[in-house]
N, C-alpha and C. Protein backbone atom coordinates (compact mmCIF):
# COMPACT_ATOMS: atom_id res chain seq x y z
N UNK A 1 6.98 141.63 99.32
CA UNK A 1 6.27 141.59 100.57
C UNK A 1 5.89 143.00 100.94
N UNK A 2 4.52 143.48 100.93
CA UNK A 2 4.16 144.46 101.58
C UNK A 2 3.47 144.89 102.94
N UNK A 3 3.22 143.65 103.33
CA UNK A 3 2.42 144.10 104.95
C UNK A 3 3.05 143.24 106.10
N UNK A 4 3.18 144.65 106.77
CA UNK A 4 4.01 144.15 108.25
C UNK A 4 3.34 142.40 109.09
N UNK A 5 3.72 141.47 109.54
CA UNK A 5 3.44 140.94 110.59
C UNK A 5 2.17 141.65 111.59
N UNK A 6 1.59 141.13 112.60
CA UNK A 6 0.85 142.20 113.66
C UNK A 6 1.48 142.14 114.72
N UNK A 7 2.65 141.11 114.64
CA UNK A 7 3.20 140.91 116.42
C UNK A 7 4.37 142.40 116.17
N UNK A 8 4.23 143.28 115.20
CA UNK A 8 5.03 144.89 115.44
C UNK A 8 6.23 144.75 115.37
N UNK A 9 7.09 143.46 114.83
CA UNK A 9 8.58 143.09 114.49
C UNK A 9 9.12 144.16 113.41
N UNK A 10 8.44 144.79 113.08
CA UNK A 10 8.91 145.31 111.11
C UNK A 10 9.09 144.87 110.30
N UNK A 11 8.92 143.31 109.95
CA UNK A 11 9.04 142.03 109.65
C UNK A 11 8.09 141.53 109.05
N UNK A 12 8.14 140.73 107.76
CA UNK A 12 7.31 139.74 106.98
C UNK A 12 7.44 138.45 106.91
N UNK A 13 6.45 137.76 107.58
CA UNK A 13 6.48 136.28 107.62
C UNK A 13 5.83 135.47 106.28
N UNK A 14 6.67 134.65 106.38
CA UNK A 14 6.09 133.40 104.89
C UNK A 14 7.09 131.94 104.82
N UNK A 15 6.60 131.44 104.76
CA UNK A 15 6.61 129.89 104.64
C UNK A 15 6.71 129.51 103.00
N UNK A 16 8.11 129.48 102.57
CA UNK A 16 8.25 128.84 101.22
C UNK A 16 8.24 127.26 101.45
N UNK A 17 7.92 126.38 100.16
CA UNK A 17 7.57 125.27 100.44
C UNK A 17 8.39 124.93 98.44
N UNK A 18 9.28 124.25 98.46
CA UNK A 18 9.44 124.07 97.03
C UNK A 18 9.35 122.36 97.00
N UNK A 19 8.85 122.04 96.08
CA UNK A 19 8.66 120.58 95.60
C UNK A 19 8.51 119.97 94.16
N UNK A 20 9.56 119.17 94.16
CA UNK A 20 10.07 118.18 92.73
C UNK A 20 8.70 117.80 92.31
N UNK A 21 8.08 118.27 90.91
CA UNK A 21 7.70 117.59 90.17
C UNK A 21 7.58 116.33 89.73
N UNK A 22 6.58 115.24 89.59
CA UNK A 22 6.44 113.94 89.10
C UNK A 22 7.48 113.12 89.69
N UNK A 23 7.62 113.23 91.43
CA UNK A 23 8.09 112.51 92.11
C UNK A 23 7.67 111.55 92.17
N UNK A 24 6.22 110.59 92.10
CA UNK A 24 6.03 109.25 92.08
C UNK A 24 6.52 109.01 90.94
N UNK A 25 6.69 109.49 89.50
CA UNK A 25 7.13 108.64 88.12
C UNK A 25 8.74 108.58 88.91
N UNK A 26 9.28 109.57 88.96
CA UNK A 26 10.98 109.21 89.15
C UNK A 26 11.16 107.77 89.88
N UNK A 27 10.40 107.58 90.94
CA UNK A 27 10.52 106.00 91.50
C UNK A 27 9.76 104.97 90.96
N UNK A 28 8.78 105.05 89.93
CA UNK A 28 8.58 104.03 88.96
C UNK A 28 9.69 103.74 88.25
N UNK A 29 10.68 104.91 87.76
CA UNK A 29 11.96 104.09 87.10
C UNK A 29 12.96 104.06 87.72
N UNK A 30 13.08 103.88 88.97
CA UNK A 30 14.28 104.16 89.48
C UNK A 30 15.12 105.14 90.05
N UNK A 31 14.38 106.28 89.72
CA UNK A 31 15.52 107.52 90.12
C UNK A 31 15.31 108.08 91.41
N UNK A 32 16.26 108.64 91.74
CA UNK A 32 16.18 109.03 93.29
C UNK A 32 15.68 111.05 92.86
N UNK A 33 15.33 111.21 93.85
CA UNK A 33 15.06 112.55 93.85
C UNK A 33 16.68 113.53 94.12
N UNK A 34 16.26 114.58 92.84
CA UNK A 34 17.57 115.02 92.98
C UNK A 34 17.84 115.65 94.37
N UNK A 35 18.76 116.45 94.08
CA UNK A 35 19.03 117.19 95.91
C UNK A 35 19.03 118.97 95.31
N UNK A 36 17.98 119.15 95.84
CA UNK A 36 17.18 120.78 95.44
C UNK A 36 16.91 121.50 96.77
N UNK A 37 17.29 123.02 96.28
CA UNK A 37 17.05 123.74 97.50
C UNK A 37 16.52 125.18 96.71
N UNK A 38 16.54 126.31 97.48
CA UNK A 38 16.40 128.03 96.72
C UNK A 38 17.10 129.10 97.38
N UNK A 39 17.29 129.89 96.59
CA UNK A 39 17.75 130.84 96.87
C UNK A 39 17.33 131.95 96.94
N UNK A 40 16.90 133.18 97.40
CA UNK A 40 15.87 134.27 97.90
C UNK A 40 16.95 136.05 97.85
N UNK A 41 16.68 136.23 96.49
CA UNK A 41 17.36 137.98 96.05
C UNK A 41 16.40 138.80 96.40
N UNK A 42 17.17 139.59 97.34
CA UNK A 42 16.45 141.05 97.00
C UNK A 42 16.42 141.90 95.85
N UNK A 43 15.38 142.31 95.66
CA UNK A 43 15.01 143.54 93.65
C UNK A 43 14.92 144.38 94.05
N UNK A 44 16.32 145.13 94.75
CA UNK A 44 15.76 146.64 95.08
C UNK A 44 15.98 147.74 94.19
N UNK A 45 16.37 147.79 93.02
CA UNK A 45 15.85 148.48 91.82
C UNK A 45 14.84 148.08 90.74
N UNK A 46 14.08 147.16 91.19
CA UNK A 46 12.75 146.47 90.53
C UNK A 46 13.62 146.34 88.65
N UNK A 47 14.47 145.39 88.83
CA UNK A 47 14.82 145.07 87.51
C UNK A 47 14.26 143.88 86.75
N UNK A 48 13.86 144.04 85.84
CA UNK A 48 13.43 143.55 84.65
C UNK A 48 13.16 142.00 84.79
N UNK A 49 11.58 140.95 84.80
CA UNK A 49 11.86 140.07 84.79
C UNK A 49 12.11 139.41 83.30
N UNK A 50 12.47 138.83 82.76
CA UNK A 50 13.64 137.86 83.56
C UNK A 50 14.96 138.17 83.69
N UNK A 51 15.40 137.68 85.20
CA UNK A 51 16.67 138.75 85.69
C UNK A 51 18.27 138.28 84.72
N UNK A 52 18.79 138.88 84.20
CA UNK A 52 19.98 138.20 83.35
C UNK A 52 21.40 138.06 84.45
N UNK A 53 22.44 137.36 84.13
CA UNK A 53 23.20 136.52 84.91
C UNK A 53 24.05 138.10 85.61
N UNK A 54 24.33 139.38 85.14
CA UNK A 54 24.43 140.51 86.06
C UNK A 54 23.96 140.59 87.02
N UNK A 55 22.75 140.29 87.31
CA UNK A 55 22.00 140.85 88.19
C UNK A 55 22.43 139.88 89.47
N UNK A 56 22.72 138.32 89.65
CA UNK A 56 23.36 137.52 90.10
C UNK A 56 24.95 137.79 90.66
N UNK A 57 25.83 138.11 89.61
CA UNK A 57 26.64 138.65 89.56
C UNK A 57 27.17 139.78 90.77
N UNK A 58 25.97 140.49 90.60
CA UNK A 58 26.25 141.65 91.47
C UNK A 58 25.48 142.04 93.07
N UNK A 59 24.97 140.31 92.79
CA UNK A 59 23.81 140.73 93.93
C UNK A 59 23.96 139.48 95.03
N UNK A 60 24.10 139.71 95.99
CA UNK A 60 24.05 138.24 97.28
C UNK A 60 22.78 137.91 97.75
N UNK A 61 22.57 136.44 97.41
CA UNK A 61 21.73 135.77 98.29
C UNK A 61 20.92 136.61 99.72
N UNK A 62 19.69 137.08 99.97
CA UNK A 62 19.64 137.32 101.27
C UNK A 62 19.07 136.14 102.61
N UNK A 63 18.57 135.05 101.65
CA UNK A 63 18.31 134.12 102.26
C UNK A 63 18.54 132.64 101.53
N UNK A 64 18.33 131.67 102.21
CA UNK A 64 18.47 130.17 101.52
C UNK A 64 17.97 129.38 102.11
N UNK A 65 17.44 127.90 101.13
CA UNK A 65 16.91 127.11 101.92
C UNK A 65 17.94 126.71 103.12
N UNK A 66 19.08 126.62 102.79
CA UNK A 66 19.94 125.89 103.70
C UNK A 66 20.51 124.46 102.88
N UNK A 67 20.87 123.32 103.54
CA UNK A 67 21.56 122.49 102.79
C UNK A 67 20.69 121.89 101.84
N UNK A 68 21.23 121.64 100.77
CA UNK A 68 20.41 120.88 99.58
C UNK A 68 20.46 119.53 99.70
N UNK A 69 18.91 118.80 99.99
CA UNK A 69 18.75 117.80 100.27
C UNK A 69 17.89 117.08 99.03
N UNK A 70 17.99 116.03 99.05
CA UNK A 70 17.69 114.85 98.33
C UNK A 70 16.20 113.89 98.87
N UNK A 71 15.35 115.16 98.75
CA UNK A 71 13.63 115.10 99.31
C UNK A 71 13.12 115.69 98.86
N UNK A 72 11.64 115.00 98.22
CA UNK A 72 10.76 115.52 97.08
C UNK A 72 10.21 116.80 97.38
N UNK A 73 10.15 117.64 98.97
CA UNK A 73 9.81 118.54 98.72
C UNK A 73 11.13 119.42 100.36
N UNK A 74 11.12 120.83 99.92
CA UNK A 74 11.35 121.48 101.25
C UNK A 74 10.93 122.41 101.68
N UNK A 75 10.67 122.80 102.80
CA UNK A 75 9.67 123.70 102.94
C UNK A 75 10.69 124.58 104.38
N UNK A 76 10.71 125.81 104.39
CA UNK A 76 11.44 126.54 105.33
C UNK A 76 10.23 128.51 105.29
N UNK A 77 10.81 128.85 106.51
CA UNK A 77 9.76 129.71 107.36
C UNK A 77 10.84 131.05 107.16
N UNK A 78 10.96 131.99 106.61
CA UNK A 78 11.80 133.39 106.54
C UNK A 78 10.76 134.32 107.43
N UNK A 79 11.95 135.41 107.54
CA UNK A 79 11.25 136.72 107.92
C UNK A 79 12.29 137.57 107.37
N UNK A 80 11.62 138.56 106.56
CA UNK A 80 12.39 139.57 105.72
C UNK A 80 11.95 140.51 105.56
N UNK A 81 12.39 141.49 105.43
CA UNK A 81 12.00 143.11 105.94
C UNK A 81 11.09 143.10 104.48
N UNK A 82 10.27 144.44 104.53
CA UNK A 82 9.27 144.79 103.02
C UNK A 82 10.13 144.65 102.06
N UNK A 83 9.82 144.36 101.52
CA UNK A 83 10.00 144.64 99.70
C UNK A 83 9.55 143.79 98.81
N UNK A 84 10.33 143.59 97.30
CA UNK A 84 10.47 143.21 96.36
C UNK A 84 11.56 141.70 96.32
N UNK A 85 11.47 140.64 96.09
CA UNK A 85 12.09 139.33 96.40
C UNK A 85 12.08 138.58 94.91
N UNK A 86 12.75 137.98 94.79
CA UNK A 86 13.49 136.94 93.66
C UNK A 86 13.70 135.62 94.53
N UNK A 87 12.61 134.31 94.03
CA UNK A 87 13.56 133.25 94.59
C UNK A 87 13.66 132.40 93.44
N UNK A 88 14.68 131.66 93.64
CA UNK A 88 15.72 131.12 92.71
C UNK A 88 15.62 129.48 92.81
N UNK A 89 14.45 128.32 92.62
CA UNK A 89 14.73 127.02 92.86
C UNK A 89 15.78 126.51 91.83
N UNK A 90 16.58 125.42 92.11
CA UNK A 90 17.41 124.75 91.70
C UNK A 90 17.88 123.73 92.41
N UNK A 91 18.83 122.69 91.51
CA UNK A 91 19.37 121.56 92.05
C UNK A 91 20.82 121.68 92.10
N UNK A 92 20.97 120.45 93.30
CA UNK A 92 22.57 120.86 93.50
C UNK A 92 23.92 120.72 92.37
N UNK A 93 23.16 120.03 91.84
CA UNK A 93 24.51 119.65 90.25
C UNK A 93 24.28 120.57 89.30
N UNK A 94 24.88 121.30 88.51
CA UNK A 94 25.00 122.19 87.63
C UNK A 94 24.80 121.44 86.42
N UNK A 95 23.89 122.19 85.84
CA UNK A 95 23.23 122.14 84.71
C UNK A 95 22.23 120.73 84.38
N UNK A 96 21.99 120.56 85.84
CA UNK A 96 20.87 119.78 86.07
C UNK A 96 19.29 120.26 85.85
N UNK A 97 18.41 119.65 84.70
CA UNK A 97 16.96 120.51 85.10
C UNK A 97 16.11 120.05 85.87
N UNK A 98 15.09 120.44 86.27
CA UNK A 98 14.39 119.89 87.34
C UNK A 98 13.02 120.63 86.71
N UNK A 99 11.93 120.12 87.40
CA UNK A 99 10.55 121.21 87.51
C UNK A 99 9.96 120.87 88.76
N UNK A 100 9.40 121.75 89.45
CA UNK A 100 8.94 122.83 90.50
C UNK A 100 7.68 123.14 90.61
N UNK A 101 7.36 122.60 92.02
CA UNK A 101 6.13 123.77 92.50
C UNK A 101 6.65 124.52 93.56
N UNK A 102 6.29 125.58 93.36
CA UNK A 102 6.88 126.70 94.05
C UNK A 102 5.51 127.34 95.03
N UNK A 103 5.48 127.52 96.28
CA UNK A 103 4.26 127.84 96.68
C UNK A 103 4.88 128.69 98.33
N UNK A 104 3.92 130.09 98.30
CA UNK A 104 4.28 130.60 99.33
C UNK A 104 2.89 130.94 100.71
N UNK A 105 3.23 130.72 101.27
CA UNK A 105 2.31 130.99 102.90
C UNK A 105 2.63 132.29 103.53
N UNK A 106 1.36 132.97 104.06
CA UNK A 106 1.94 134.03 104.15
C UNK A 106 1.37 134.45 105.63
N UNK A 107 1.73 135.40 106.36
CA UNK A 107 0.68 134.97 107.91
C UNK A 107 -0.31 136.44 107.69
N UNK A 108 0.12 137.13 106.73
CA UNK A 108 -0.92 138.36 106.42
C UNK A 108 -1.45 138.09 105.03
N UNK A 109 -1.91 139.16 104.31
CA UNK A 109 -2.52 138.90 102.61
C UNK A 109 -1.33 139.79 102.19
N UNK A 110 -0.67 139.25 101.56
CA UNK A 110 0.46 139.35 100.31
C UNK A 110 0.69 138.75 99.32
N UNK A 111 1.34 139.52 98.05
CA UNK A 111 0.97 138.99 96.66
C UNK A 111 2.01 138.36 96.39
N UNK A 112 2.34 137.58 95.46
CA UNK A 112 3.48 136.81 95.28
C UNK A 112 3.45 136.63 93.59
């Protein structure tokens, strides 16, 4: 995130929105939508994509969707100071795969 808000907070607004893949097939056979949420790292030594399990390791969450729910899509509103960001979709069961659209809103022009 590089450009301030205009309401002069010091602050960057954006609207993540993550959503399950080929959610109408899963209820052609039956399946329920898993229960998926994300997780949002700060890169403040701009390390290497793709980030290896250290970088996790050593680094805390600065934001989250919040509880992981069992709905084809979720969508939540941050404000996070400038920088460099990592977000992390996943599902709540381990070593569950999933696929993702990942899509961000932004209230200024920022790159993602």
């Amino acid at each position: 995130l590089s450009d301030r808000d205009e309401d002069g907070d010091n602050v960057c607004s954006l609207v993540i929105q993550l959503m399950q893949k080929d959610g109408r097939k899963l209820k052609q056979f039956g399946k329920k939508n898993q229960h998926i949420g994300f997780f949002v790292y700060q890169n403040l030594k701009s390390h290497p994509l793709p980030l290896k399990k250290e970088f996790f390791d050593n680094n805390q969450s600065v934001q989250s969707s919040g509880l992981f729910i069992d709905s084809r899509q979720i969508i939540k509103r941050l404000t996070l100071p400038r920088g460099q960001y990592v977000v992390i979709p996943c599902t709540w069961d381990i070593n569950e795969e999933a696929g993702f659209y990942l899509r961000f809103f932004f209230e200024n022009q920022n790159t993602a």
